[in-house]
Protein backbone atom coordinates (compact mmCIF):
# COMPACT_ATOMS: atom_id res chain seq x y z
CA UNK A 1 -89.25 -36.95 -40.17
CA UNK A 2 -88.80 -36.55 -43.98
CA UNK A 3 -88.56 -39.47 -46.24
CA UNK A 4 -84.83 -39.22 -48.09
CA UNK A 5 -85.34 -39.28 -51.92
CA UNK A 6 -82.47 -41.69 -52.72
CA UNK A 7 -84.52 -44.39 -50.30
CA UNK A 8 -87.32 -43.96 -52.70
CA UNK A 9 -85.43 -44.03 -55.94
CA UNK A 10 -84.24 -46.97 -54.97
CA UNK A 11 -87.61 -48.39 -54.86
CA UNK A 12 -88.17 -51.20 -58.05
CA UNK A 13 -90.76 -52.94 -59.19
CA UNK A 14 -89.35 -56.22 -57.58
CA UNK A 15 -90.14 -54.54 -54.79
CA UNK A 16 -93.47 -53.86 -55.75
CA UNK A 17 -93.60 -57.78 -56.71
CA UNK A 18 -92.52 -58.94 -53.48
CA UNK A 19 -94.79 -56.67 -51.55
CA UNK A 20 -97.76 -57.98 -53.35
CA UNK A 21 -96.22 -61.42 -52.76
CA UNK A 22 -97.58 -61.31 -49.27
CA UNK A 23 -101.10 -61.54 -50.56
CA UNK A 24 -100.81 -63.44 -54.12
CA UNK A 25 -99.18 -66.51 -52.68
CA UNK A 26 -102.22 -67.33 -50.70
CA UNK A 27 -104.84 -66.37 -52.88
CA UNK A 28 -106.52 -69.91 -53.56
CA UNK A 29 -107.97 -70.84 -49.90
CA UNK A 30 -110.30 -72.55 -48.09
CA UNK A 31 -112.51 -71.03 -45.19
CA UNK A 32 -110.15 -71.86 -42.98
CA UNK A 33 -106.68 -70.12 -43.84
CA UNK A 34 -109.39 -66.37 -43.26
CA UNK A 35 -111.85 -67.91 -40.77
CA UNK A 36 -110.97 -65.88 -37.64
CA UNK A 37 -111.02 -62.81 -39.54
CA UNK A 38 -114.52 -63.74 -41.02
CA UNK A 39 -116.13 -64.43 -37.42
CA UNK A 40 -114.32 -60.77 -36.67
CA UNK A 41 -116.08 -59.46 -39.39
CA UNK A 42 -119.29 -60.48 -38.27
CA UNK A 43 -119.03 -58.91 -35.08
CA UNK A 44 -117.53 -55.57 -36.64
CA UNK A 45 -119.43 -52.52 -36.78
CA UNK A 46 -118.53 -51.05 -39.93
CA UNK A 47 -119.76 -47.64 -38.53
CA UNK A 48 -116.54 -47.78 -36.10
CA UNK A 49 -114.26 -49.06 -38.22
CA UNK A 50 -110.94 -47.45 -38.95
CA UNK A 51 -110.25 -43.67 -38.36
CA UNK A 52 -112.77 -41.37 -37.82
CA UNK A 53 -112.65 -37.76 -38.60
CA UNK A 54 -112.84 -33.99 -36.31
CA UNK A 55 -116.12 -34.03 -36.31
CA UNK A 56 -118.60 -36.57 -33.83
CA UNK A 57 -121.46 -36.14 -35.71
CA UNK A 58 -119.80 -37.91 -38.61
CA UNK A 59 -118.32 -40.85 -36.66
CA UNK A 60 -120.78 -43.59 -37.50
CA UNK A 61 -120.89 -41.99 -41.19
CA UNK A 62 -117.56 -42.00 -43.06
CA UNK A 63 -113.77 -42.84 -41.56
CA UNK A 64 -110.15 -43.96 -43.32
CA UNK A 65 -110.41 -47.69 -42.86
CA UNK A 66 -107.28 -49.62 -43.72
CA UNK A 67 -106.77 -51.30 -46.96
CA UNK A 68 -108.67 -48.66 -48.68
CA UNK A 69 -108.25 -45.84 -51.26
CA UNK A 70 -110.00 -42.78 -51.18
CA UNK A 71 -110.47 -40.14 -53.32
CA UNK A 72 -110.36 -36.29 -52.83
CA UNK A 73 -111.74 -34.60 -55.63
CA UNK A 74 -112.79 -30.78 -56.23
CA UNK A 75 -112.33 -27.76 -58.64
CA UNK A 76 -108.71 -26.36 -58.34
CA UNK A 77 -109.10 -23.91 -55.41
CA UNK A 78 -111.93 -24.81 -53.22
CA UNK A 79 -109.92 -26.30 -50.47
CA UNK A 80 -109.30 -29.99 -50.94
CA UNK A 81 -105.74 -29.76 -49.74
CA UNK A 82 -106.71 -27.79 -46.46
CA UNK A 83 -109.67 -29.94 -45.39
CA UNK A 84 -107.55 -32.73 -46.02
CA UNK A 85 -104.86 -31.56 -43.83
CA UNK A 86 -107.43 -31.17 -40.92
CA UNK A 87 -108.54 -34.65 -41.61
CA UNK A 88 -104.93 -36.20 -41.41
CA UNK A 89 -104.00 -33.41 -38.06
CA UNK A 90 -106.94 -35.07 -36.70
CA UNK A 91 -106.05 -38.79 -37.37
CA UNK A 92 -102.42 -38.43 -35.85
CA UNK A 93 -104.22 -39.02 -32.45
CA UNK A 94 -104.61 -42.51 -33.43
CA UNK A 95 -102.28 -43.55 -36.13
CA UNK A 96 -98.97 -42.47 -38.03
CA UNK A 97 -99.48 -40.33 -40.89
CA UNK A 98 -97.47 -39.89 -43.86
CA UNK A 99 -98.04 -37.11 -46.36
CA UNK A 100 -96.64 -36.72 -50.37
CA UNK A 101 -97.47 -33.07 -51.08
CA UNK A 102 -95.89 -32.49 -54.56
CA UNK A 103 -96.78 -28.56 -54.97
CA UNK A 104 -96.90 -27.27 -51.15
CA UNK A 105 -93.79 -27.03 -49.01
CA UNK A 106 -93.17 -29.14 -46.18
CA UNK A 107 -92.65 -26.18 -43.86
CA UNK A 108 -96.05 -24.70 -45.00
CA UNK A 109 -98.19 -27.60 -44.61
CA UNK A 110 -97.06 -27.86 -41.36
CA UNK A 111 -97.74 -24.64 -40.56
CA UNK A 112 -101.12 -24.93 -41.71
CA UNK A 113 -101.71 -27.93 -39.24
CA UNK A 114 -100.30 -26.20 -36.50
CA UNK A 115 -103.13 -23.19 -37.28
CA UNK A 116 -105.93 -25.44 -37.21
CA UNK A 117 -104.66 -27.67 -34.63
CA UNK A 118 -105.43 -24.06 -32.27
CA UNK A 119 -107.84 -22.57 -34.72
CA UNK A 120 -105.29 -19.47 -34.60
CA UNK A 121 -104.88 -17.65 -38.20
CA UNK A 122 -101.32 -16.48 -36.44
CA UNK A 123 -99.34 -19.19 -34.50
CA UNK A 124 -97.02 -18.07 -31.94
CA UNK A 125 -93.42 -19.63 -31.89
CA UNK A 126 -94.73 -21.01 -28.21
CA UNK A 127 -97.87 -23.13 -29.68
CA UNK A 128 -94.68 -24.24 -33.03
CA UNK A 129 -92.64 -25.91 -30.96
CA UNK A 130 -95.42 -27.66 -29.15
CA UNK A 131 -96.51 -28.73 -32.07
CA UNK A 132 -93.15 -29.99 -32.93
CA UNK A 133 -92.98 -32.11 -29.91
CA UNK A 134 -96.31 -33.36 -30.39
CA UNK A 135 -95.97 -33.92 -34.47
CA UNK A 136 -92.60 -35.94 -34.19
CA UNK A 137 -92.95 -39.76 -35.12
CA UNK A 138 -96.63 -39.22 -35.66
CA UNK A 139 -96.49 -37.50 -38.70
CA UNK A 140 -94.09 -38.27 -42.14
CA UNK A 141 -93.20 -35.69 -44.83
CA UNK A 142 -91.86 -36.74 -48.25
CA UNK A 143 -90.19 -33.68 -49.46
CA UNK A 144 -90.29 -33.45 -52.73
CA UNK A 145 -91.76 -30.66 -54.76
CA UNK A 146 -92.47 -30.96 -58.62
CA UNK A 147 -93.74 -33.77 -60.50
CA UNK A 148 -92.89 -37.73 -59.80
CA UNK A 149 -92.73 -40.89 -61.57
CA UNK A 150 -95.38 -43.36 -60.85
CA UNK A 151 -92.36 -46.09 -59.08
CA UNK A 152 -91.65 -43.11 -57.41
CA UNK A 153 -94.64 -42.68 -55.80
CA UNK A 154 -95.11 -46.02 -54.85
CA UNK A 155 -91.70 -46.33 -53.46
CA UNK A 156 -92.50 -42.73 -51.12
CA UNK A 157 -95.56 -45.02 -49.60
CA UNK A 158 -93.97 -47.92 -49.05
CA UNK A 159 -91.32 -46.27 -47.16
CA UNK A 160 -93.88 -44.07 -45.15
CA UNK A 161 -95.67 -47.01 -44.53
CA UNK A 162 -92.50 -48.90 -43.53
CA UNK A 163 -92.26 -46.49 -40.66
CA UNK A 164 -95.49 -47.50 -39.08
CA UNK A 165 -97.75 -44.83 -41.31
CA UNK A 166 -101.09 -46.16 -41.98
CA UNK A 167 -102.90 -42.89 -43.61
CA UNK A 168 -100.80 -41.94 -46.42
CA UNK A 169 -102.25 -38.64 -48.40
CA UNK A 170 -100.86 -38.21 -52.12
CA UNK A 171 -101.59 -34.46 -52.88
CA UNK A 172 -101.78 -34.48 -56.03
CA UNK A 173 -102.40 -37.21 -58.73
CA UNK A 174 -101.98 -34.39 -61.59
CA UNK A 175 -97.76 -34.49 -60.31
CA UNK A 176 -97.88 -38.83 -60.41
CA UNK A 177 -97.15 -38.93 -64.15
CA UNK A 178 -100.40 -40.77 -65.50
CA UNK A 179 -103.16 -38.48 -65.86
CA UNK A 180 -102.82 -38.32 -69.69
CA UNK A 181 -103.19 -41.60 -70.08
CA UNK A 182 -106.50 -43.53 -69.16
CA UNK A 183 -104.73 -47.38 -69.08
CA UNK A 184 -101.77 -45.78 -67.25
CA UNK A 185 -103.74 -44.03 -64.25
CA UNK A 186 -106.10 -47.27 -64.13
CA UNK A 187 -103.10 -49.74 -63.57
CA UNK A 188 -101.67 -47.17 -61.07
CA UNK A 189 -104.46 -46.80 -59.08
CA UNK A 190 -104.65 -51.09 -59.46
CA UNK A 191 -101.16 -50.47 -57.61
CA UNK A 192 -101.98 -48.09 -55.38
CA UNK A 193 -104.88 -50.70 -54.13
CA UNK A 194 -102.82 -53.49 -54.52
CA UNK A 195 -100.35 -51.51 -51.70
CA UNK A 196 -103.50 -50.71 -49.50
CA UNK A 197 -104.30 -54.38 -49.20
CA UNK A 198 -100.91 -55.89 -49.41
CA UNK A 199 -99.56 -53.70 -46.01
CA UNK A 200 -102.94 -52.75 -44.84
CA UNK A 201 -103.10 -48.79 -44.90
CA UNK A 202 -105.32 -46.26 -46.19
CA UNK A 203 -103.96 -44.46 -49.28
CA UNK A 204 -105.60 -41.02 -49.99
CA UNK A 205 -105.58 -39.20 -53.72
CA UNK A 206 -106.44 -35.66 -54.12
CA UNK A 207 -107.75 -35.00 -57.54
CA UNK A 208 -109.00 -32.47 -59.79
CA UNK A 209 -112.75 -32.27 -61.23
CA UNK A 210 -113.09 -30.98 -65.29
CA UNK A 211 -114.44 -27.49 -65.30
CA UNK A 212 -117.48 -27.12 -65.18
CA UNK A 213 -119.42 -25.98 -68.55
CA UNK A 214 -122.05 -23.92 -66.61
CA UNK A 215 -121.84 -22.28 -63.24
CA UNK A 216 -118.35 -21.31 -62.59
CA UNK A 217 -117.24 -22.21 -58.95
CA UNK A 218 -120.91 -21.76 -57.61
CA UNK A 219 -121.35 -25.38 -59.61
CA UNK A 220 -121.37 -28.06 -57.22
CA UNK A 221 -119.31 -31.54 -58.69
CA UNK A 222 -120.48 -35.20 -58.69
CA UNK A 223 -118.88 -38.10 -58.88
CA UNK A 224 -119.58 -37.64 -62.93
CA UNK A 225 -116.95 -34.88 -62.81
CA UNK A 226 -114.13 -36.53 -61.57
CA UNK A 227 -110.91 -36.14 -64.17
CA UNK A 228 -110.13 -38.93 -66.27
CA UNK A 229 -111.90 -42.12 -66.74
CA UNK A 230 -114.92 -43.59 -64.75
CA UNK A 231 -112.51 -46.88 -64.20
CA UNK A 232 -110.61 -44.19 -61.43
CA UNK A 233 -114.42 -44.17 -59.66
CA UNK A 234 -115.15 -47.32 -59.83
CA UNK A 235 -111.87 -48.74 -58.08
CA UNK A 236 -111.32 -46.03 -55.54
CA UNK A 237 -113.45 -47.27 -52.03
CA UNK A 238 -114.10 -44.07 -50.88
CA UNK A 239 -115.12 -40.88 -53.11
CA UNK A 240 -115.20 -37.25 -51.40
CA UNK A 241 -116.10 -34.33 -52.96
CA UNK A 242 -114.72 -30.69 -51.74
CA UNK A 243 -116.86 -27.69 -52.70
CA UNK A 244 -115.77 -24.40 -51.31
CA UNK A 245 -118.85 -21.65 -51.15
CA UNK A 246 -117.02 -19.06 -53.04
CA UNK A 247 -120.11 -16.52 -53.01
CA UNK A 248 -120.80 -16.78 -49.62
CA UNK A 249 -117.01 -16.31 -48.59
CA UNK A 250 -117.45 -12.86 -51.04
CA UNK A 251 -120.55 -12.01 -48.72
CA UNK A 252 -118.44 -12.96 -45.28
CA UNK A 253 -115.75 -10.41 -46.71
CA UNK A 254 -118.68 -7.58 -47.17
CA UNK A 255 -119.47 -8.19 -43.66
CA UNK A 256 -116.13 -7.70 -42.50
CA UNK A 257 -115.72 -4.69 -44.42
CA UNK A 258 -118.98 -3.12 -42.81
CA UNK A 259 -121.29 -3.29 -46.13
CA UNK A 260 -124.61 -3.66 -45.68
CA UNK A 261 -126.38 -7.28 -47.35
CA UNK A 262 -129.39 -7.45 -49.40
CA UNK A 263 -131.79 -10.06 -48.58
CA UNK A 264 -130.90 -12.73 -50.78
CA UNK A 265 -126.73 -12.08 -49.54
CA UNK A 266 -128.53 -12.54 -45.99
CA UNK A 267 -130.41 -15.73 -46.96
CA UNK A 268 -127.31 -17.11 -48.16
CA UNK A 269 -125.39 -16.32 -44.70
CA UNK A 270 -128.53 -17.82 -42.74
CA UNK A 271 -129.19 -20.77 -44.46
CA UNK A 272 -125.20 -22.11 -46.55
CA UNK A 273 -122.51 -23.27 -45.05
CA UNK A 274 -118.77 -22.54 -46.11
CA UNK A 275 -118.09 -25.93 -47.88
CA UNK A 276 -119.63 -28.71 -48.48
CA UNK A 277 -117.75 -32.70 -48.28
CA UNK A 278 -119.67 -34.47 -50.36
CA UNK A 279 -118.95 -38.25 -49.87
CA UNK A 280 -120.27 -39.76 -52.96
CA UNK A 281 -118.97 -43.38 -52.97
CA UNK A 282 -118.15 -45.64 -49.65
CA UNK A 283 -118.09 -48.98 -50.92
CA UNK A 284 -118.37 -50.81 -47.31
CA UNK A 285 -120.65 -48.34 -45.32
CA UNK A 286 -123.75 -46.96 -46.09
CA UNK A 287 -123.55 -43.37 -45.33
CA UNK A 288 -123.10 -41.40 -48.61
CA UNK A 289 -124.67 -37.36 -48.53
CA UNK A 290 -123.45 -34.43 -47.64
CA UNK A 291 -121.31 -33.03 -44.54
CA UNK A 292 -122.00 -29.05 -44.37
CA UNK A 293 -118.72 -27.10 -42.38
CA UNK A 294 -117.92 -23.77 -41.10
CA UNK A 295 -115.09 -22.48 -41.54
CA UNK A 296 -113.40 -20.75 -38.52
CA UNK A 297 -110.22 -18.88 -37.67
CA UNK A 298 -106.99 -21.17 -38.71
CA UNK A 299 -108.59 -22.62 -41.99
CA UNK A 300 -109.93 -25.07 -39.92
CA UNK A 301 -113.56 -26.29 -39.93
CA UNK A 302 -116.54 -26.81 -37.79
CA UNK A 303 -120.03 -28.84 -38.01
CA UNK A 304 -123.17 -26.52 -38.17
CA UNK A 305 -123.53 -22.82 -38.17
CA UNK A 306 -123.74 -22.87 -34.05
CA UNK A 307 -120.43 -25.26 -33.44
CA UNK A 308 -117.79 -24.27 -31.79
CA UNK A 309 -113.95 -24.69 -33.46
CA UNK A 310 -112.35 -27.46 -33.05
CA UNK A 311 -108.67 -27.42 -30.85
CA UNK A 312 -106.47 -30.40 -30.20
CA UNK A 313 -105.89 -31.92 -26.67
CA UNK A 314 -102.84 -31.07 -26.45
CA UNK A 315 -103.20 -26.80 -26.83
């Protein structure tokens, strides 16, 4: 299930030119050569549309729709990689799912799905190898740790995509190579939406925010914050914002430990959730506002204070 390294160093740009081939070569049309897709799109509920994520109450609000990018962006440590994971767990019900994670083992972010597939902080070996024979040829690994070149990159989601994936997660941009340079990340993220289109998948980025100059972690981003330059905003489809609620984890641990709360630490239990997914930017639906979560045992998360956490079918 991992993608071989030598299959995507072998990857060129005449690749890349032949890929987007597919969709240059017809690019002056007439109504006709797109018409049944246009009377399809006039029947499609862009509420449905694509993948949805754990949680029904955000169905008709936000999903991975195909031929997209999205953005994940938050301060380093406030969970992007681990809601993200629950997001792509979730999707392998429907669709392959290939995942570049250049600074977390492939053994650990497996393990990690596995823990929020049962909301279980301590998987037994029984529930591992049921997820092993659920997880193969649903899910795709590219196991490489450490930074990549950008034709790297694109050659690790064209061959995920080449086995049938159609959510591909790149975790993170800041191993890709062109995060120093403004003109360099724009024309790779022109790539990376070039790929979307050109084999119709979703591509996901995780990316960092700039720290914040007032605040600390209890400073919540916007789409303002997002590293590098606004051009990366502007072209991605879909924007997401992670924000982890670092004091009221600090107050959850104070419970555990048997302290007593004053009445503010008490309001904040009451009336904040654990994190807050902020989707900032969806370019073809309307929803954009905040999604408040729970977090519960596994590192996986819930909707409202009262919900219940989430477990896979197949548990």
């Amino acid at each position: 299930m991992n993608i071989p390294r030598k299959e995507v160093e072998d990857f060129t740009d005449a690749d890349l030119r032949d890929i987007y081939a597919q969709v240059e070569d017809v690019d002056v049309v007439s109504i006709d050569a797109f018409q049944d897709e246009f009377l399809d799109r006039l029947e499609q509920n862009v509420h449905t549309t694509g993948v949805g994520f754990p949680w029904p109450q955000t169905h008709d609000k936000v999903r991975f729709r195909m031929g997209e990018v999205s953005l994940v962006a938050g301060v380093n440590g406030h969970k992007k990689s681990t809601v993200l994971s629950q997001l792509l767990l979730w999707a392998t019900q429907e669709v392959k799912v290939g995942l570049a994670s250049f600074e977390m083992d492939i053994a650990d972010t497996a393990k990690l799905m596995a823990k929020q597939a049962a909301a279980v902080d301590v998987p037994a070996r029984q529930l591992g190898e049921r997820f092993v024979q659920y997880i193969q040829d649903r899910f795709y690994w590219y196991r490489v740790l450490g930074g990549v070149t950008p034709i790297q990159c694109l050659g690790a989601v064209v061959a995920m995509a080449r086995r049938g994936c159609k959510i591909i997660a790149l975790d993170n941009l800041q191993f890709t190579g062109v995060t120093e340079d403004a003109e360099r990340e724009r024309l790779f993220f022109n790539q990376l939406i070039g790929l979307a289109s050109a084999m119709q998948i979703h591509i996901c980025v995780v990316h960092h925010v700039r720290k914040p100059h007032t605040g600390g972690d209890e400073y919540v981003p916007t789409r303002f914050d997002v590293r590098g330059s606004s051009s990366l905003v502007d072209q991605v489809h879909l924007l997401m914002i992670v924000w982890h609620n670092k004091r009221r984890a600090r107050i959850k641990t104070k419970i555990e430990y048997g302290m007593t709360l004053d009445k503010r630490e008490q309001e904040v239990i009451e009336n904040e959730p654990d994190l807050k997914l902020i989707v900032a930017k969806q370019r073809k639906a309307p929803f954009e506002g905040t999604i408040q979560l729970y977090e519960s045992k596994g590192q996986a998360f819930h909707f409202g204070k009262h919900g219940k956490p989430i477990r896979m079918d197949w548990i």
